[in-house]
Protein backbone atom coordinates (compact mmCIF):
# COMPACT_ATOMS: atom_id res chain seq x y z
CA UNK A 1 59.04 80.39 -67.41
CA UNK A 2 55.69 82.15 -67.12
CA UNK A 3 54.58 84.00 -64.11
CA UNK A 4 52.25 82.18 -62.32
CA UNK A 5 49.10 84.24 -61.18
CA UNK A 6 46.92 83.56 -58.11
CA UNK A 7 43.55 84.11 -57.67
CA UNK A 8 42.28 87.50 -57.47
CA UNK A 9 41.92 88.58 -53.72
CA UNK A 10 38.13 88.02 -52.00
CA UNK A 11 37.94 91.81 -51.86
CA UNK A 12 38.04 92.19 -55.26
CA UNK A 13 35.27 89.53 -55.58
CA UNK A 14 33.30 91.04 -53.27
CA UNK A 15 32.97 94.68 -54.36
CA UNK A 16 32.00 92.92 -58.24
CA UNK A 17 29.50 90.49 -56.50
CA UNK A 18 27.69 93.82 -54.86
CA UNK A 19 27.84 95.66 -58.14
CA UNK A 20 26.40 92.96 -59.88
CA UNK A 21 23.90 92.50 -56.99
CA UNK A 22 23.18 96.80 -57.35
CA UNK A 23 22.71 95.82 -61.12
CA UNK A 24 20.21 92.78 -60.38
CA UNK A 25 18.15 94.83 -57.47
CA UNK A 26 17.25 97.81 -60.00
CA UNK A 27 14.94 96.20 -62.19
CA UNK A 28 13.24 94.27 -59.30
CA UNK A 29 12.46 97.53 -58.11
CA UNK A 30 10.80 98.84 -61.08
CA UNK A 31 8.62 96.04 -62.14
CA UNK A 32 5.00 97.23 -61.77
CA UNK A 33 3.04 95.94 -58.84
CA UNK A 34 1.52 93.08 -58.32
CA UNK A 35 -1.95 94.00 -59.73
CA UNK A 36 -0.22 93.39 -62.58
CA UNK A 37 0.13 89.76 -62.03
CA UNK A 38 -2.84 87.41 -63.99
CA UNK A 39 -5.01 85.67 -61.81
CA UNK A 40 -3.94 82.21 -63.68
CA UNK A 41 -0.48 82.88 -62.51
CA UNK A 42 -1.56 82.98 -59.40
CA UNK A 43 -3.83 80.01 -59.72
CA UNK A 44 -1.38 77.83 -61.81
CA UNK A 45 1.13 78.59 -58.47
CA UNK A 46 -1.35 77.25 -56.04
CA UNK A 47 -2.00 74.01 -58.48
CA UNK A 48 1.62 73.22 -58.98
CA UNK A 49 2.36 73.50 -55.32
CA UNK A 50 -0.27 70.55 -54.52
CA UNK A 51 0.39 68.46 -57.12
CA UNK A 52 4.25 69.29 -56.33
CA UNK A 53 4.21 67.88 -52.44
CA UNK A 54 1.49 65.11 -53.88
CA UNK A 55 3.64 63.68 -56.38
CA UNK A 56 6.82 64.11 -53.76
CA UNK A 57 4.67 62.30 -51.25
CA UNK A 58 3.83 59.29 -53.94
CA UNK A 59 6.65 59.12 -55.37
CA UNK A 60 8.50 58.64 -52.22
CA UNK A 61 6.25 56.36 -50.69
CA UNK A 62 6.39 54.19 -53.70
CA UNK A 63 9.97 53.71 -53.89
CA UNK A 64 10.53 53.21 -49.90
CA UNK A 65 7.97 50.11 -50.58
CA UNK A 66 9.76 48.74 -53.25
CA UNK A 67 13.19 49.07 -51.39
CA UNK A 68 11.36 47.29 -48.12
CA UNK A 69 8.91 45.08 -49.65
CA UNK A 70 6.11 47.11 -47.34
CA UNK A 71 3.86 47.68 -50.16
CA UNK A 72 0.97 49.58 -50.09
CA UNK A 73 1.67 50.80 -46.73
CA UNK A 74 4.51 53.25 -47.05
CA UNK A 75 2.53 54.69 -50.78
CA UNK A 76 -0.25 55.46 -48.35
CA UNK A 77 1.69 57.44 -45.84
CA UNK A 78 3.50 58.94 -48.28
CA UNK A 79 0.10 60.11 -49.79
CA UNK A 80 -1.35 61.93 -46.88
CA UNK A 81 2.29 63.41 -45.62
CA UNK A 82 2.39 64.61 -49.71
CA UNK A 83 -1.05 66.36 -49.52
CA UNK A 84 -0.36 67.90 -46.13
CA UNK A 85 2.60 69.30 -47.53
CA UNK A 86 0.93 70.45 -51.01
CA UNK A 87 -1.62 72.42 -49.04
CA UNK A 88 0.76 73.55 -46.51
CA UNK A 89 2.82 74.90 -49.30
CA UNK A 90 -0.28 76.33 -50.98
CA UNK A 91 -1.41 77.86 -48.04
CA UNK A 92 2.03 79.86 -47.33
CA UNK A 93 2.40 80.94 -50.76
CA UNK A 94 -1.14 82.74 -50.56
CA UNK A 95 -0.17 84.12 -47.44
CA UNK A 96 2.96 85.51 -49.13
CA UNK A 97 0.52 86.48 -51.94
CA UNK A 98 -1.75 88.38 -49.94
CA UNK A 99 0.77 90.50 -47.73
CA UNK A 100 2.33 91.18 -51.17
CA UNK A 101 -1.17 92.70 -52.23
CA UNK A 102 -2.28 94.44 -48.80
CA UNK A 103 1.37 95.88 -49.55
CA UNK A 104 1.05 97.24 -52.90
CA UNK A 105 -2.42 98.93 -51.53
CA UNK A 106 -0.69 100.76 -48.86
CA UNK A 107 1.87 101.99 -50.97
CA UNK A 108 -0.80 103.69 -53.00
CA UNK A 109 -2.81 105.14 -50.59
């Protein structure tokens, strides 16, 4: 009969899963700064996060009217909750963005 094997312990996993993560953390770290970024990146970021929470909004709105039979009603809502949450989303990420940059300054001053 063959020997049957468990798994391997959770401490075993463990210690791999923080190499690996050691591994994955050193390149992060040496990726320039982010100057280096375009400004389309940047720009293309802020677009997809509109039309992102737009389309979420639509789309959502659409099918809750064709599921109750409340049409155009729940489309609209769904419209301006969608663009409140594309800009929302916009907004934060150039927060993020900007912190990120008034970083990178500091750290070469």
């Amino acid at each position: 009969m063959a020997r049957e094997e468990g798994p391997p312990p959770f401490d075993e996993f463990d210690a791999r899963l923080e190499r690996l993560r050691g591994r994955a953390d050193a390149p992060a770290k040496k990726a320039g700064p982010v100057e280096s970024r375009t400004p389309w990146g940047s720009g293309i970021q802020v677009g997809i996060e509109l039309v992102a929470g737009l389309a979420g909004g639509l789309l959502l709105g659409w099918a809750l009217d064709s599921w109750l039979g409340t049409a155009p009603w729940l489309l609209v809502a769904g419209f301006v909750l969608g663009a409140a949450a594309g800009v929302r989303n916009a907004w934060r990420w150039m927060q993020r963005f900007e912190r990120r940059m008034r970083e990178g300054s500091n750290e070469r001053s």
